[in-house]
Protein backbone atom coordinates (compact mmCIF):
# COMPACT_ATOMS: atom_id res chain seq x y z
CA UNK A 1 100.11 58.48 10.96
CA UNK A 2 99.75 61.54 13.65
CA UNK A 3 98.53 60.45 16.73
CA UNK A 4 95.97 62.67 18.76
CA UNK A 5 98.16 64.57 20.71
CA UNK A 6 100.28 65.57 17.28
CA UNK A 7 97.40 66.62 15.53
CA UNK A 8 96.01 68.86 18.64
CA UNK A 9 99.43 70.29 18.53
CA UNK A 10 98.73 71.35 15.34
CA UNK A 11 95.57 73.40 16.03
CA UNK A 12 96.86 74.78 18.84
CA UNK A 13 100.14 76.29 16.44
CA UNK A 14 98.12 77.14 14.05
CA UNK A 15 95.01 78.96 15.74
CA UNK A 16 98.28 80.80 17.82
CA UNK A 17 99.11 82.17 14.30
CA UNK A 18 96.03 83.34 14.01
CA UNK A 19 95.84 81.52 10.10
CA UNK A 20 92.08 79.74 10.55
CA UNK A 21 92.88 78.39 6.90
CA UNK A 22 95.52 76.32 7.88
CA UNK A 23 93.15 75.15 10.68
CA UNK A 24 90.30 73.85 8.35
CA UNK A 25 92.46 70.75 6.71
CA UNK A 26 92.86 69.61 10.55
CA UNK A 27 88.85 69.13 10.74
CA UNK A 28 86.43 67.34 9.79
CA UNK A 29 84.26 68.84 7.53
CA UNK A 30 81.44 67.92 9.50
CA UNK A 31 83.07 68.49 12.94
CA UNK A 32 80.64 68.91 16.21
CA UNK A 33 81.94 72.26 18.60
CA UNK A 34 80.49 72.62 21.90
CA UNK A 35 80.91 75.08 24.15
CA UNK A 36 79.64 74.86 27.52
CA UNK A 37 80.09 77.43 30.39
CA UNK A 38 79.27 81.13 30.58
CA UNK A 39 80.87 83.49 28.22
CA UNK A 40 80.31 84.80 24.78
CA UNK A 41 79.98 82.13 22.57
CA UNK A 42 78.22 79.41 24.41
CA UNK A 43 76.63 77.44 22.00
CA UNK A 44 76.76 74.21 19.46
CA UNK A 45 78.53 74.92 16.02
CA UNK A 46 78.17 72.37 13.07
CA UNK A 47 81.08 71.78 10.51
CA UNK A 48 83.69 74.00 9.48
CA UNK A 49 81.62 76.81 8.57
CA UNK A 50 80.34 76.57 12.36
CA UNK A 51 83.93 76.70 13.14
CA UNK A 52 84.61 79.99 11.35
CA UNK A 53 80.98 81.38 12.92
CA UNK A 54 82.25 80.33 16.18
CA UNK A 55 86.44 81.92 15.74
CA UNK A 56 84.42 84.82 13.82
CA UNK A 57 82.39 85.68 17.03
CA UNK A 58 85.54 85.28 19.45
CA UNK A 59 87.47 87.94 17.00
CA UNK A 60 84.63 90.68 16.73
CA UNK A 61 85.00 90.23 20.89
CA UNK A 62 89.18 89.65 21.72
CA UNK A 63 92.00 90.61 19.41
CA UNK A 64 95.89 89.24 20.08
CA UNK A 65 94.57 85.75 21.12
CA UNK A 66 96.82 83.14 22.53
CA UNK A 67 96.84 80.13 24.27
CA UNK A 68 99.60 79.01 26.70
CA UNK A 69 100.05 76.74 29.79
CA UNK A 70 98.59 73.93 27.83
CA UNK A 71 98.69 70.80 29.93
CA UNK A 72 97.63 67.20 27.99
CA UNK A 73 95.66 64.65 29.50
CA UNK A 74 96.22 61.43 27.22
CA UNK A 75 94.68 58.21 27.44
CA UNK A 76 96.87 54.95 28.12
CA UNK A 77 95.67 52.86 25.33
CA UNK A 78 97.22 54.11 22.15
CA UNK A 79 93.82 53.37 19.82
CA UNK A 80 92.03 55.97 21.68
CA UNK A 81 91.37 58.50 19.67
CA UNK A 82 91.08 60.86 22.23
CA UNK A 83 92.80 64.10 24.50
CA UNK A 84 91.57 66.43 26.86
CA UNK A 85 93.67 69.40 27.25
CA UNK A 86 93.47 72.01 29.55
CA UNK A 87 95.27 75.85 29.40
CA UNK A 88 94.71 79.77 29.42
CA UNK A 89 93.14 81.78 26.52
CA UNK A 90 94.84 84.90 26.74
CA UNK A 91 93.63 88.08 24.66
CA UNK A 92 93.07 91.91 24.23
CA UNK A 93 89.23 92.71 24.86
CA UNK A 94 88.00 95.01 21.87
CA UNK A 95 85.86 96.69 24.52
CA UNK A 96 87.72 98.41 26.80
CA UNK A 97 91.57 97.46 25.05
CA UNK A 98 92.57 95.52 28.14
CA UNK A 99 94.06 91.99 28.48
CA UNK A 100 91.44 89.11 29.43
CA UNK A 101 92.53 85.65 30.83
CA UNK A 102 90.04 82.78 30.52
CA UNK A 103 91.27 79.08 31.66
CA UNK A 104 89.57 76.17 29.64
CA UNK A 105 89.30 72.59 29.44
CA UNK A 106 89.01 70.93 26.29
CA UNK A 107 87.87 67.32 25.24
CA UNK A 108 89.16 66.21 21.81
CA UNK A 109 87.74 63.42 19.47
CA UNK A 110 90.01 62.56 16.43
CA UNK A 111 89.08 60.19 13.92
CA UNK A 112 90.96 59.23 10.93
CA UNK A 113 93.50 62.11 11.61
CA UNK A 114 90.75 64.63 11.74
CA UNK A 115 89.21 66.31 14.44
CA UNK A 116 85.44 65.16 14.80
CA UNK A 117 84.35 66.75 17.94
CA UNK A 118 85.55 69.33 20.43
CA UNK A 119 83.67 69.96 23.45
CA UNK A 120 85.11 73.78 25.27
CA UNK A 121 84.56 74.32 29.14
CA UNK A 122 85.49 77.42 30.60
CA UNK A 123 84.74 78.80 34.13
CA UNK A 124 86.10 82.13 36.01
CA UNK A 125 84.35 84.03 33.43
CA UNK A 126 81.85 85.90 35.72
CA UNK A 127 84.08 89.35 35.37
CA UNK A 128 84.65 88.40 31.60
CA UNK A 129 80.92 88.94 31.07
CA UNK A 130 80.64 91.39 33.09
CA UNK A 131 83.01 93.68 31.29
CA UNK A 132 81.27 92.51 28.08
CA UNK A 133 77.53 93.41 29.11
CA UNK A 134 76.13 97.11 28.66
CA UNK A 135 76.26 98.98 31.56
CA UNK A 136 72.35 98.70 32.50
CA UNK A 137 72.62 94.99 32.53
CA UNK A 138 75.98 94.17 34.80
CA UNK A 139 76.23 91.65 37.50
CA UNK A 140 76.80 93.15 41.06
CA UNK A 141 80.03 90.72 42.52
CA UNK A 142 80.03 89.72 46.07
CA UNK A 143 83.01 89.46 47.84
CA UNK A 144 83.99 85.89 47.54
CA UNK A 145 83.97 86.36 43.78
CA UNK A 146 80.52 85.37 43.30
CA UNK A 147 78.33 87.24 41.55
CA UNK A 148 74.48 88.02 41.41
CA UNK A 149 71.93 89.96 39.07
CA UNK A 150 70.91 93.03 39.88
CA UNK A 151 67.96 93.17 38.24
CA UNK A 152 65.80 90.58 36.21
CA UNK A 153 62.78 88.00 37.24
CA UNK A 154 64.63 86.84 40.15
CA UNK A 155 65.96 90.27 41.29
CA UNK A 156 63.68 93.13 40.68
């Protein structure tokens, strides 16, 4: 029997190979995704076919993905059928052909050797977005990395 970490292992290998069929057996067929933060694909994805909307949307967006620096947070008890796991997404943007970094935490929930739920934080993706938005609509950044609207209800 694969314990948590083993089977996130697995995902991880296989989404690296970029082989999303090899990924499906690994989930649950009616597996919960949600993606919190402020990027491209925040939303709530239902079962696998959610799961191949979801890696569908990242590929039309980033090409070459990979995933490195992956640091595991298990829990003490054994039983728990948990992991949180934190890393780098690391890809070529499709819009202007130039390498994108994005760091992430993920929280895992495995039942019966399947993954059940996966909940995706990101952060630091302020210049991500902004190199994804149409020119008319782009953040202005102020110099501590922070960035602001230039236009919209609250900025005029």
């Amino acid at each position: 029997m694969a314990d948590p970490k083993q089977i996130v292992e697995n995902v991880y290998s296989v989404f690296t190979d970029n082989n999303l069929s090899r990924i499906l057996p690994l989930l649950d067929e009616k597996i919960a995704i949600y993606i919190v933060g402020h990027g491209p694909t925040d939303r709530e994805y239902q079962g696998r076919s959610g799961f191949l909307t979801m890696m569908s949307q990242l590929y039309t967006i980033c090409e070459n993905l990979r995933v490195h620096s992956l640091i595991y947070f298990t829990p003490e008890d054994d039983q728990q059928d948990s992991i949180i796991t934190t890393g780098l997404f690391e890809g070529i943007l499709r819009i202007d052909n130039e390498p994108s970094v994005l760091p992430f935490v993920h929280s895992w929930q495995i039942k019966a050797e399947k993954v059940v739920e996966l909940r995706v934080f990101y952060w630091n993706s302020a210049k991500l977005l902004y190199r994804l938005q149409p020119e008319g609509n782009r953040p202005d950044f102020l110099p501590n990395g922070q960035h602001i609207w230039s236009s919209g209800p609250d900025n005029p």
